[in-house]
PDB file of N, CA and C in Angstrom:
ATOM      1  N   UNK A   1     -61.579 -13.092  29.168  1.00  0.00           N
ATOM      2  CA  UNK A   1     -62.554 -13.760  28.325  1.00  0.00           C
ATOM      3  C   UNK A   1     -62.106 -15.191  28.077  1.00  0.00           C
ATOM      4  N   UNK A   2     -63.005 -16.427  28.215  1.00  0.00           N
ATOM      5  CA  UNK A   2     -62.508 -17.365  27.887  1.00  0.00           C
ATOM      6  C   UNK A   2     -62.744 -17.612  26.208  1.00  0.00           C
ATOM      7  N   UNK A   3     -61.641 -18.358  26.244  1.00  0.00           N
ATOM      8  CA  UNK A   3     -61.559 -18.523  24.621  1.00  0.00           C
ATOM      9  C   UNK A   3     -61.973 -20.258  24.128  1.00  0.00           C
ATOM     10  N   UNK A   4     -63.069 -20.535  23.435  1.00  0.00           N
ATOM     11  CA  UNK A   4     -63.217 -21.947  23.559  1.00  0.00           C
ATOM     12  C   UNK A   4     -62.289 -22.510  22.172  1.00  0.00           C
ATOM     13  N   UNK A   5     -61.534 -23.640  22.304  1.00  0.00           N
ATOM     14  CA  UNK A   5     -60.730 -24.110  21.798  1.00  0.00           C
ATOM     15  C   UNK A   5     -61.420 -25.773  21.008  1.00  0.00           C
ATOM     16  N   UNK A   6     -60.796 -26.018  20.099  1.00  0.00           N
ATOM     17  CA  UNK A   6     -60.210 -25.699  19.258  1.00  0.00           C
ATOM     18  C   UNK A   6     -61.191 -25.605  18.299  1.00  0.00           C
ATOM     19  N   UNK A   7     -61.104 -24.771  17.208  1.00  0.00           N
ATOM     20  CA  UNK A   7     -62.194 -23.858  16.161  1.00  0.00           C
ATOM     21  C   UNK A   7     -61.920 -24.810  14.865  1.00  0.00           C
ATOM     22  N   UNK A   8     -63.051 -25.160  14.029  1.00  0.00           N
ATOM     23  CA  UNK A   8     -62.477 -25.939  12.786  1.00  0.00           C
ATOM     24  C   UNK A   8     -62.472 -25.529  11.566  1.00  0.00           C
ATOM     25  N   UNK A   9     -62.830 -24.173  11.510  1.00  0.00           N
ATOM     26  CA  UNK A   9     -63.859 -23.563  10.785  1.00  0.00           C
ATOM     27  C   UNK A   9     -64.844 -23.687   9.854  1.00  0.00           C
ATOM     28  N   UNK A  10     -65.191 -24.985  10.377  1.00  0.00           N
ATOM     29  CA  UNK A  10     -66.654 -25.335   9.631  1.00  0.00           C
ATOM     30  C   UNK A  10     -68.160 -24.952  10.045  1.00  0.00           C
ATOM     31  N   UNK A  11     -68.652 -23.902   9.206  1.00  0.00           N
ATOM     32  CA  UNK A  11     -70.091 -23.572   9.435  1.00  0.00           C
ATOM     33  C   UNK A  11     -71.020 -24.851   9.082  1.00  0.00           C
ATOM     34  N   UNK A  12     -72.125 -24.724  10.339  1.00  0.00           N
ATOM     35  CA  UNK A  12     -72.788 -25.856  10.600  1.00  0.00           C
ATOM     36  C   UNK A  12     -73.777 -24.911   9.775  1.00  0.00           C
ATOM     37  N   UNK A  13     -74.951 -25.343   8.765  1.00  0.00           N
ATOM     38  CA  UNK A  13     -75.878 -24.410   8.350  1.00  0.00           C
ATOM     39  C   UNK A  13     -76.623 -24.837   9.201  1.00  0.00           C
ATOM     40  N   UNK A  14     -78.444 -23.705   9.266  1.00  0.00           N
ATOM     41  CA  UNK A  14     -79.292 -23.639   9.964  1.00  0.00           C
ATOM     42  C   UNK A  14     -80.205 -23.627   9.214  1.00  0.00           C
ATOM     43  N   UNK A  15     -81.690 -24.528   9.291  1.00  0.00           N
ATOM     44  CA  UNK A  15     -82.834 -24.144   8.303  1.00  0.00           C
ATOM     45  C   UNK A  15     -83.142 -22.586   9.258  1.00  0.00           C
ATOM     46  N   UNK A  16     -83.746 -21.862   7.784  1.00  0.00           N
ATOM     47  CA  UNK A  16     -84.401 -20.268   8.395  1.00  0.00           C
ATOM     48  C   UNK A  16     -85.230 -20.566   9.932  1.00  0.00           C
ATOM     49  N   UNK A  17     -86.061 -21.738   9.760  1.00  0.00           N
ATOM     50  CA  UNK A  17     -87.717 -21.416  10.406  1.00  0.00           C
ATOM     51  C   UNK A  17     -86.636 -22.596  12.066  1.00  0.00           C
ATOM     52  N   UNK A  18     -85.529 -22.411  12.494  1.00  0.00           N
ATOM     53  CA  UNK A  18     -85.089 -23.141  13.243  1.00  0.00           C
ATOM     54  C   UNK A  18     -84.451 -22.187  14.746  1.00  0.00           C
ATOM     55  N   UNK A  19     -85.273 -22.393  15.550  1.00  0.00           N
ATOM     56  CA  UNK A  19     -86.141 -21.634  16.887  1.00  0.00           C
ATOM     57  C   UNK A  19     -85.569 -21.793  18.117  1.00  0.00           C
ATOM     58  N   UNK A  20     -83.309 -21.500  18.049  1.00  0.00           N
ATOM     59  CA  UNK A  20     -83.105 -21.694  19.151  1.00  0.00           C
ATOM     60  C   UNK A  20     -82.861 -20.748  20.608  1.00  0.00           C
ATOM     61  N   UNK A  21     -83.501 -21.748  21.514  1.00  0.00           N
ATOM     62  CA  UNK A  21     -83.814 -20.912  22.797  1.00  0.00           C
ATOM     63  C   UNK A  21     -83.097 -20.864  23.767  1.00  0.00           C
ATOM     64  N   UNK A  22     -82.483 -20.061  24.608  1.00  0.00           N
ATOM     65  CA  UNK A  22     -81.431 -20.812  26.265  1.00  0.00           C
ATOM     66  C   UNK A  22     -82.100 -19.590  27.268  1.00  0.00           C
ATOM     67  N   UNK A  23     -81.951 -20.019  28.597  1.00  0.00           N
ATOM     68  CA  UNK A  23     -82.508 -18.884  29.286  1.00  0.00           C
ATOM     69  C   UNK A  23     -80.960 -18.561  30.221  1.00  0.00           C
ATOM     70  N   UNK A  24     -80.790 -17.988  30.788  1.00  0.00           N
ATOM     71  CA  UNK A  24     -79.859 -17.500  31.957  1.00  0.00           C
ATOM     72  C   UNK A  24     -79.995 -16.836  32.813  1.00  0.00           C
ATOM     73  N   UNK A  25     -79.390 -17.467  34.338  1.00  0.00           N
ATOM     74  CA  UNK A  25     -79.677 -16.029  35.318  1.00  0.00           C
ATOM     75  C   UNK A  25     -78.843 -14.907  35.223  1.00  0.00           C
ATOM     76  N   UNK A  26     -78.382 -13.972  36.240  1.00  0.00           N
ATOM     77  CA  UNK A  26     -78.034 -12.811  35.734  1.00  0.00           C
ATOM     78  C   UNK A  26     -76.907 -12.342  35.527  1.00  0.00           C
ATOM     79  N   UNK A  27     -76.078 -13.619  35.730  1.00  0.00           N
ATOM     80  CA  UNK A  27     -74.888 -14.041  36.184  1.00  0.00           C
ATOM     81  C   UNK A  27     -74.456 -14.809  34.352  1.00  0.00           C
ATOM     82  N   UNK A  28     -74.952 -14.856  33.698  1.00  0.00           N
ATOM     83  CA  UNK A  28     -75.180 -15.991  32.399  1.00  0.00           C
ATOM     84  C   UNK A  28     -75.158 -17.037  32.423  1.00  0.00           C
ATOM     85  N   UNK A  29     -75.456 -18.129  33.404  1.00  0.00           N
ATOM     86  CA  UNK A  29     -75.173 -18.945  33.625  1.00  0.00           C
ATOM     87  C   UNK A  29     -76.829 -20.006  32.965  1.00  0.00           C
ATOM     88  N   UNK A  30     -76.465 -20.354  31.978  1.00  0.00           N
ATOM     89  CA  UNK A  30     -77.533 -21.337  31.887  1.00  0.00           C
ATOM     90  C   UNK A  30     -78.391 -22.240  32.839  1.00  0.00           C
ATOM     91  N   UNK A  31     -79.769 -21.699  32.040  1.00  0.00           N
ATOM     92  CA  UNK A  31     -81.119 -22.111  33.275  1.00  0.00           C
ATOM     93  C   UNK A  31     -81.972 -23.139  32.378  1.00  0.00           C
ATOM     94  N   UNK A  32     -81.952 -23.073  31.156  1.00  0.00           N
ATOM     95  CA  UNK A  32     -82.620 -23.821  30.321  1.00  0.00           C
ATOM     96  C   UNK A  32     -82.074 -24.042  29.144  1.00  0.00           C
ATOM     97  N   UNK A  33     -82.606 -24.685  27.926  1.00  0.00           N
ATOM     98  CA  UNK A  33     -82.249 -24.777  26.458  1.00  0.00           C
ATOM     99  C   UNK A  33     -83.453 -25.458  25.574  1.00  0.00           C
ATOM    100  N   UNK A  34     -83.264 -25.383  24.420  1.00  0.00           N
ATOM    101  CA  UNK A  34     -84.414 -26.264  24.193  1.00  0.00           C
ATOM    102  C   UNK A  34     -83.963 -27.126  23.363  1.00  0.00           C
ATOM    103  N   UNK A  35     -84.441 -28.208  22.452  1.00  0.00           N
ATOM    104  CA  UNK A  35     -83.499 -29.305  21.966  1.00  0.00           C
ATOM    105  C   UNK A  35     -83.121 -28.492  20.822  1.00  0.00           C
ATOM    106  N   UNK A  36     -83.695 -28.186  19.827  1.00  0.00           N
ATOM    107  CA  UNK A  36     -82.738 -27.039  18.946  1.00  0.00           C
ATOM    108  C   UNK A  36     -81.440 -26.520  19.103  1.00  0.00           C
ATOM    109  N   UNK A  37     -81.087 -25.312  20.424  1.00  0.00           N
ATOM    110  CA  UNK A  37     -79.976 -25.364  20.780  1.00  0.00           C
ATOM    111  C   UNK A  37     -79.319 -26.285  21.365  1.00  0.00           C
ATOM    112  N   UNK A  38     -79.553 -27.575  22.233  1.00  0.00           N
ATOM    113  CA  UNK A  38     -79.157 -28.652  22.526  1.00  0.00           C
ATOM    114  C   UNK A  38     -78.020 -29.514  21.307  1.00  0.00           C
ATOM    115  N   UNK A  39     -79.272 -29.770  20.085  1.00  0.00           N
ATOM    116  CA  UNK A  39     -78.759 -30.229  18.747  1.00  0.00           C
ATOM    117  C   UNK A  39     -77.964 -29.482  17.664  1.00  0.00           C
ATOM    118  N   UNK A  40     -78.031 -28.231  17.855  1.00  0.00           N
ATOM    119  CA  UNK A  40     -76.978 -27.407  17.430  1.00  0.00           C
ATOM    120  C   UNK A  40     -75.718 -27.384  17.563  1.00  0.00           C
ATOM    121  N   UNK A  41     -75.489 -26.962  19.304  1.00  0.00           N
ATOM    122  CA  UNK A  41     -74.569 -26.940  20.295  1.00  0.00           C
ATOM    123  C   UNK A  41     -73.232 -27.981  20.297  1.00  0.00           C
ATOM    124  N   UNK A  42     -74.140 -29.386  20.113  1.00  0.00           N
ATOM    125  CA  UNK A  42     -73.392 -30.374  20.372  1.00  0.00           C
ATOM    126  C   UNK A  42     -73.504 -30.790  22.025  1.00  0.00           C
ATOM    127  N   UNK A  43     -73.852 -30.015  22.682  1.00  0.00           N
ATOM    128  CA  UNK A  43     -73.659 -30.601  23.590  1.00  0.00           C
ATOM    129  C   UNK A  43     -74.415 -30.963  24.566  1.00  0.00           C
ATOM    130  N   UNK A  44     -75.100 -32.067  25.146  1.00  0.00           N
ATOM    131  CA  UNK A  44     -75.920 -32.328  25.975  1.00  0.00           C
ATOM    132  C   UNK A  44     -76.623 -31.785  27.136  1.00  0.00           C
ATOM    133  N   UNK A  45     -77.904 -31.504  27.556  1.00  0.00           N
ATOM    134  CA  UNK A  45     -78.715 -30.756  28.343  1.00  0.00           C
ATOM    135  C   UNK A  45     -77.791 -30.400  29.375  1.00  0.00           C
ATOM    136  N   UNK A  46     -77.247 -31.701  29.956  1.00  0.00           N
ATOM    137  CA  UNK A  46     -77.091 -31.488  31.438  1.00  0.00           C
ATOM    138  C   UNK A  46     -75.045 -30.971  30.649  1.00  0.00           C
ATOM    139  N   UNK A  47     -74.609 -30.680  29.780  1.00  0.00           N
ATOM    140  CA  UNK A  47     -73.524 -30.092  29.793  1.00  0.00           C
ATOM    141  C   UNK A  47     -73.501 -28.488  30.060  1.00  0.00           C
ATOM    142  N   UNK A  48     -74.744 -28.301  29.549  1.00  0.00           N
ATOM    143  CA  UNK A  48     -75.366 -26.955  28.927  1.00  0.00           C
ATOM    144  C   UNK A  48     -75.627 -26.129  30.450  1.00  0.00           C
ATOM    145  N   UNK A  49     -76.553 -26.849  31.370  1.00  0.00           N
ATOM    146  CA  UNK A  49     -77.336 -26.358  32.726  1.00  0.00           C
ATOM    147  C   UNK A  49     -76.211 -26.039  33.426  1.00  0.00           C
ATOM    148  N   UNK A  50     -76.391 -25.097  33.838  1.00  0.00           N
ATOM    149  CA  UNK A  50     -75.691 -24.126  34.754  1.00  0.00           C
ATOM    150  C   UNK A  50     -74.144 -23.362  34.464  1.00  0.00           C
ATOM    151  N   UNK A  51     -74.191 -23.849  33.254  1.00  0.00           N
ATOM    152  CA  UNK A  51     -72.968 -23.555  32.697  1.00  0.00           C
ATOM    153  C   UNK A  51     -72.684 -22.075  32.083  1.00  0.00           C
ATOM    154  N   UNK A  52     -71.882 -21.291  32.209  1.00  0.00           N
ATOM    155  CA  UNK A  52     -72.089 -19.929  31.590  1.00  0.00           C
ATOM    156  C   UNK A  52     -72.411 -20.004  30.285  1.00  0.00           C
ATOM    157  N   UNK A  53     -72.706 -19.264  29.283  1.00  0.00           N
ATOM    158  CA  UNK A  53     -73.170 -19.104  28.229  1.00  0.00           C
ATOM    159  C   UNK A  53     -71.936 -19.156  27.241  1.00  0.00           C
ATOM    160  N   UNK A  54     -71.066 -18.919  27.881  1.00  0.00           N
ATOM    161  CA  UNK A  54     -69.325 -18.433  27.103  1.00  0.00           C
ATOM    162  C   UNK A  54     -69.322 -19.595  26.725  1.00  0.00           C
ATOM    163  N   UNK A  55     -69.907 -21.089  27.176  1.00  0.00           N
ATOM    164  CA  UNK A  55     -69.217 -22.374  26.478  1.00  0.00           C
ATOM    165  C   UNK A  55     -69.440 -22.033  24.981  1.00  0.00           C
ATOM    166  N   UNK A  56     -70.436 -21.538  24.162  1.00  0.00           N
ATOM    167  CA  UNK A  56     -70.876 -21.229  22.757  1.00  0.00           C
ATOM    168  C   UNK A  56     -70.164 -20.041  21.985  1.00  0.00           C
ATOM    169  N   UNK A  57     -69.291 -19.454  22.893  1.00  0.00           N
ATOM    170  CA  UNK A  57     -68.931 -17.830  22.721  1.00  0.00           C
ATOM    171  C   UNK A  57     -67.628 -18.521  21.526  1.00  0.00           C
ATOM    172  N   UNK A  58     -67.630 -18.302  20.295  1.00  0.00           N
ATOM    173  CA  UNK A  58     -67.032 -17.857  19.134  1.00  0.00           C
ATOM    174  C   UNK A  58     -65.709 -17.339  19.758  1.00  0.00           C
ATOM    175  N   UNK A  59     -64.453 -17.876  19.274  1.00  0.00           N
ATOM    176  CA  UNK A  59     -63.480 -16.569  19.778  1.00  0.00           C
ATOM    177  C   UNK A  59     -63.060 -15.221  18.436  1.00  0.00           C
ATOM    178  N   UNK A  60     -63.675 -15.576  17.311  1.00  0.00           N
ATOM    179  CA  UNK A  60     -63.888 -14.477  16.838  1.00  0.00           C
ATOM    180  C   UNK A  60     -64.732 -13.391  16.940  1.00  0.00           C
ATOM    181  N   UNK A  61     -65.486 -13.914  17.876  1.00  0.00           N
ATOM    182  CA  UNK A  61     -66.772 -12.553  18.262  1.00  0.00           C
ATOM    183  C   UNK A  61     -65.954 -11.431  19.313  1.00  0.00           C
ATOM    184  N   UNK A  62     -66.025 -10.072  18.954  1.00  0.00           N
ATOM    185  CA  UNK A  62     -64.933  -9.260  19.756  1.00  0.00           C
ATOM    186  C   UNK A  62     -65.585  -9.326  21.399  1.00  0.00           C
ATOM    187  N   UNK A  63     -64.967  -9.257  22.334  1.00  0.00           N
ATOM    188  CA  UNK A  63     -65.504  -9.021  23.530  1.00  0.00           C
ATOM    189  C   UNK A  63     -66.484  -8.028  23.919  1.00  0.00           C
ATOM    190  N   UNK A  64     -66.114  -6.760  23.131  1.00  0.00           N
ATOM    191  CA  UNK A  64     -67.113  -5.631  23.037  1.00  0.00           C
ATOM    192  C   UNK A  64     -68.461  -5.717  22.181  1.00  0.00           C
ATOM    193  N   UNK A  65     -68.718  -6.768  21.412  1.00  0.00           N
ATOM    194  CA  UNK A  65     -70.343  -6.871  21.529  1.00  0.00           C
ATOM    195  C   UNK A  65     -70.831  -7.912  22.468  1.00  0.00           C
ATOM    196  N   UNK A  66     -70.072  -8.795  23.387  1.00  0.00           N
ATOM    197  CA  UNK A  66     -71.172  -9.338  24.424  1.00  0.00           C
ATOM    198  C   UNK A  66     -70.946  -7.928  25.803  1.00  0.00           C
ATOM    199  N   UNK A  67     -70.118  -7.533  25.595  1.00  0.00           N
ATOM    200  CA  UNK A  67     -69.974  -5.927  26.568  1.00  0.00           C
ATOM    201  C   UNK A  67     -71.765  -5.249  26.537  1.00  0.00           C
ATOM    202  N   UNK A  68     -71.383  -4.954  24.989  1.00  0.00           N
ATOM    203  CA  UNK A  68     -72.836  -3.974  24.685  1.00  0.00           C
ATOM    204  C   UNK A  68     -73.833  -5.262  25.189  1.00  0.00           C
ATOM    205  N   UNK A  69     -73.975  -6.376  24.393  1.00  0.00           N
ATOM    206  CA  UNK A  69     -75.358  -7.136  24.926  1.00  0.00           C
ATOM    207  C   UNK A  69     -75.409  -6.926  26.568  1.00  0.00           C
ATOM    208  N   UNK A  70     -74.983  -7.445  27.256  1.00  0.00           N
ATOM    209  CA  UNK A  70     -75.207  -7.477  28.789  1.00  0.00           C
ATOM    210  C   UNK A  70     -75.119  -5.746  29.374  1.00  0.00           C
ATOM    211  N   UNK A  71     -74.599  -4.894  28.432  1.00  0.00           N
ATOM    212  CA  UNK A  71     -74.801  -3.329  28.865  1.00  0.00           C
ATOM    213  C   UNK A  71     -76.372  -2.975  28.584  1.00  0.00           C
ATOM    214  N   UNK A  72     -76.864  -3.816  27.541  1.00  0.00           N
ATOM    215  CA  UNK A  72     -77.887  -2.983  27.130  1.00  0.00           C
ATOM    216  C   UNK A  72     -79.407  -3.614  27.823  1.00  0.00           C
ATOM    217  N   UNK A  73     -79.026  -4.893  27.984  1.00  0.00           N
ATOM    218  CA  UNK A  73     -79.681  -5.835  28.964  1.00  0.00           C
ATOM    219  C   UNK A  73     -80.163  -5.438  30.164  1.00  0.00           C
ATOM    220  N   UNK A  74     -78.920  -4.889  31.149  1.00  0.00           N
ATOM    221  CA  UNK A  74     -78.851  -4.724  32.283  1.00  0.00           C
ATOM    222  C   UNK A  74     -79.507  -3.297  32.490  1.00  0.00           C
ATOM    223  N   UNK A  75     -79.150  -2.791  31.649  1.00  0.00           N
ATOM    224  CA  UNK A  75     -80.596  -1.238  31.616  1.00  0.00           C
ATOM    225  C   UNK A  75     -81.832  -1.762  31.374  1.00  0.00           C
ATOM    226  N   UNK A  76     -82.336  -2.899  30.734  1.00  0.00           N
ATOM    227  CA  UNK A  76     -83.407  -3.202  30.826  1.00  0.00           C
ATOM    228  C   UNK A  76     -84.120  -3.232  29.757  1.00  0.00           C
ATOM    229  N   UNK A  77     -83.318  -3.027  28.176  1.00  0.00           N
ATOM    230  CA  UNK A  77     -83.290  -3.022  27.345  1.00  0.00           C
ATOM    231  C   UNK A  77     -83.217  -4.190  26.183  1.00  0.00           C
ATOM    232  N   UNK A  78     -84.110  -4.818  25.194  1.00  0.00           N
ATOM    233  CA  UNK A  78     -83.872  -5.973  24.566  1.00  0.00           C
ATOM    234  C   UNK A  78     -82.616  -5.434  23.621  1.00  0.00           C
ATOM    235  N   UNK A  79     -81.981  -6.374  23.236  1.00  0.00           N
ATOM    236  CA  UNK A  79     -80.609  -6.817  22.262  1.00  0.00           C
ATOM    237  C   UNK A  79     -80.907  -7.702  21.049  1.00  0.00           C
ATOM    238  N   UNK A  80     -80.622  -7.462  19.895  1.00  0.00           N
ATOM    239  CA  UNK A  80     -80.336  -8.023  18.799  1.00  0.00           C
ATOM    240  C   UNK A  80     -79.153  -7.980  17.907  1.00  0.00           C
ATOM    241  N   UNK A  81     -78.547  -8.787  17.835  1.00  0.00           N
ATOM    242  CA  UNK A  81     -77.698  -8.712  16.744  1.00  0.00           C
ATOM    243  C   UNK A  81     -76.871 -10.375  16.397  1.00  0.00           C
ATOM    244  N   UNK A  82     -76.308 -10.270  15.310  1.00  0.00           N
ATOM    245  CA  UNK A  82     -75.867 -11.460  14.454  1.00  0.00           C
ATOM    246  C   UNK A  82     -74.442 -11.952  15.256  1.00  0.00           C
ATOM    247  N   UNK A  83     -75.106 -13.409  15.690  1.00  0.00           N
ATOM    248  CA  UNK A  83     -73.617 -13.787  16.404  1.00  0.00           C
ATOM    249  C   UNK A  83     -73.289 -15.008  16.089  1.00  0.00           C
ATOM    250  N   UNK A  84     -71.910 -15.511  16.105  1.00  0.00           N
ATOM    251  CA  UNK A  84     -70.844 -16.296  15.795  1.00  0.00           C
ATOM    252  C   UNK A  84     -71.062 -17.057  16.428  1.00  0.00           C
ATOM    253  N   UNK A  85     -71.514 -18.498  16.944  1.00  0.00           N
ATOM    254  CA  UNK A  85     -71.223 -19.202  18.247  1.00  0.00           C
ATOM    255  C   UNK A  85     -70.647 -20.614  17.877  1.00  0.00           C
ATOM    256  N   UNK A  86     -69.886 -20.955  18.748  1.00  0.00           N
ATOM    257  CA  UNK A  86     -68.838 -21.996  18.431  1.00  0.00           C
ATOM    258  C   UNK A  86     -69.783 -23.706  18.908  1.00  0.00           C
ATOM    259  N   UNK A  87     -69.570 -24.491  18.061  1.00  0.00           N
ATOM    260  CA  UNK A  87     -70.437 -25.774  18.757  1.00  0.00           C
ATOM    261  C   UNK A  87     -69.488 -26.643  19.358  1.00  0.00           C
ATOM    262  N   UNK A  88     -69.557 -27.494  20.131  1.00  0.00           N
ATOM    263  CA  UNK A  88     -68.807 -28.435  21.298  1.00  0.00           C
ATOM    264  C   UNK A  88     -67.564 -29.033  20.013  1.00  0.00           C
ATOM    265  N   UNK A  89     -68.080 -29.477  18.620  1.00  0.00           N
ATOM    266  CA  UNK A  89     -67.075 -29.997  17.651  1.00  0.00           C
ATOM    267  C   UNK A  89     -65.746 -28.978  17.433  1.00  0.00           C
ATOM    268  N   UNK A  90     -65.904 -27.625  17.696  1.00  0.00           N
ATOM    269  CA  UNK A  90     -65.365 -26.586  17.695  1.00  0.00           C
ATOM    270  C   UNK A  90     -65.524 -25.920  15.990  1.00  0.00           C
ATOM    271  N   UNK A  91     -66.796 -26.537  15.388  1.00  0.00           N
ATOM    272  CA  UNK A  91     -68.012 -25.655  13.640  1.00  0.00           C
ATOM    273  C   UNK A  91     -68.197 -24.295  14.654  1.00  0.00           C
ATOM    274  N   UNK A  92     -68.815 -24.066  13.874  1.00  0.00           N
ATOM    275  CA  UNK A  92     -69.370 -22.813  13.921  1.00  0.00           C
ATOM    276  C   UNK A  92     -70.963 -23.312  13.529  1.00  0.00           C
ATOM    277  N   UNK A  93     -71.888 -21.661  14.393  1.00  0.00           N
ATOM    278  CA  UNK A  93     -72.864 -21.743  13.481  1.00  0.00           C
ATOM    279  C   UNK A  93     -73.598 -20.190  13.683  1.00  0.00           C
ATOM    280  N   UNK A  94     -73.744 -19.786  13.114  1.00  0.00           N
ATOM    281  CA  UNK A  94     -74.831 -18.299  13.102  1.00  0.00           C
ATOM    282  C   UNK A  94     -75.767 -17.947  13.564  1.00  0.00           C
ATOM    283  N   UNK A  95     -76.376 -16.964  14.638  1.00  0.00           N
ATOM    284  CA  UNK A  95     -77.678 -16.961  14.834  1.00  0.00           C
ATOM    285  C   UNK A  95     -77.939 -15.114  14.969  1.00  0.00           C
ATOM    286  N   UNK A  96     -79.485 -15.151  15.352  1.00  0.00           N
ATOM    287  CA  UNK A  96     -79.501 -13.656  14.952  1.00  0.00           C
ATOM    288  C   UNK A  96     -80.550 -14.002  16.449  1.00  0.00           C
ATOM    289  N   UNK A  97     -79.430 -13.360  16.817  1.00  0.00           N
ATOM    290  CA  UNK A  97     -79.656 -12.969  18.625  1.00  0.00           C
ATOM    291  C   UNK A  97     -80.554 -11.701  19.054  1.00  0.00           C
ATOM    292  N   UNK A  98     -81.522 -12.808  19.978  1.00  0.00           N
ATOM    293  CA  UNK A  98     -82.863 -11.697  20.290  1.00  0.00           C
ATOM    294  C   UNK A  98     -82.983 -11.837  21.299  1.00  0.00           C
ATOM    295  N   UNK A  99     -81.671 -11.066  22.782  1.00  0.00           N
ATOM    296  CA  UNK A  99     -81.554 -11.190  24.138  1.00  0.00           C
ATOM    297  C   UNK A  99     -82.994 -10.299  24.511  1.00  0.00           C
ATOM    298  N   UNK A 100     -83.628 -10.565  25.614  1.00  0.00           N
ATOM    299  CA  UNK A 100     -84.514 -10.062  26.334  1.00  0.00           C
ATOM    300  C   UNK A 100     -84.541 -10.102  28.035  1.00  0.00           C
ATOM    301  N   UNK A 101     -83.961  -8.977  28.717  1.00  0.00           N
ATOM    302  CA  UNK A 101     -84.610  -9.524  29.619  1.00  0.00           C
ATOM    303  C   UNK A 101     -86.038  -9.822  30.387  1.00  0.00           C
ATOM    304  N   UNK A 102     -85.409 -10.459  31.682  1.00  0.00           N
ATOM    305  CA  UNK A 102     -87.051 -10.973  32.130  1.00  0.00           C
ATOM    306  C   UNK A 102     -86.969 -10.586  33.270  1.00  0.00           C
ATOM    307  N   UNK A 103     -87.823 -10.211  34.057  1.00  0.00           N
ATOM    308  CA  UNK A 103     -87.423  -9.586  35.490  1.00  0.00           C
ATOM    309  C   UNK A 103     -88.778 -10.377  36.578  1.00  0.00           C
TER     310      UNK A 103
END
C-alpha cells in the first residue's frame, strides 16, 4: 500500500451541499474529476488524470476497507462508506463515499 506522506493533521472542512466527483478505470487509475475534487485535493487536473486514486488515500484509512470497496465493486455492487482522504498539503478532509460501478 502506498502511504502518502507527509500528514499535518489538519481537517480541511467541507460545506454539506459540496458534490465531489472522480471517475476511474478498473485499474483505479483516474479518468476524470470535477473542480470540487480538483479544489479540495489540492492538486491540479492534469496531476490528478491518470493517476491512481491512492494519491488521496489517508494513511490512516486501514487497507481492508479499500479491500472491501473494490471487493464489493468488482461483484458489481455499489459501495458507501465514510472516508479519510489526504489533500496534496498533506490536511485531511472527509467524504461519504458513493463508489458505483459503470460497465
Amino acid at each position: 500500500m502506498k502511504v502518502n506522506q507527509p500528514v499535518t493533521g489538519v481537517e480541511i472542512p467541507l460545506q454539506e451541499d459540496t458534490i465531489i466527483v472522480s471517475t476511474t478505470d478498473l485499474k483505479g487509475m483516474i479518468t476524470s474529476a470535477n473542480g470540487a475534487f480538483i479544489e479540495i485535493s489540492g492538486f491540479s487536473e492534469a496531476e490528478l488524470l491518470g493517476r491512481n486514486h491512492n494519491i488521496v488515500r489517508h494513511p490512516d484509512v486501514p487497507a481492508a476497507a479499500f479491500q472491501d470497496l473494490w471487493d464489493t465493486i468488482k461483484r458489481g455492487h455499489p459501495w458507501t462508506g465514510i472516508v479519510k482522504n489526504r489533500a496534496k498539503s498533506g490536511d485531511h478532509y472527509w467524504v461519504k463515499a458513493n463508489v458505483t460501478p459503470i460497465y
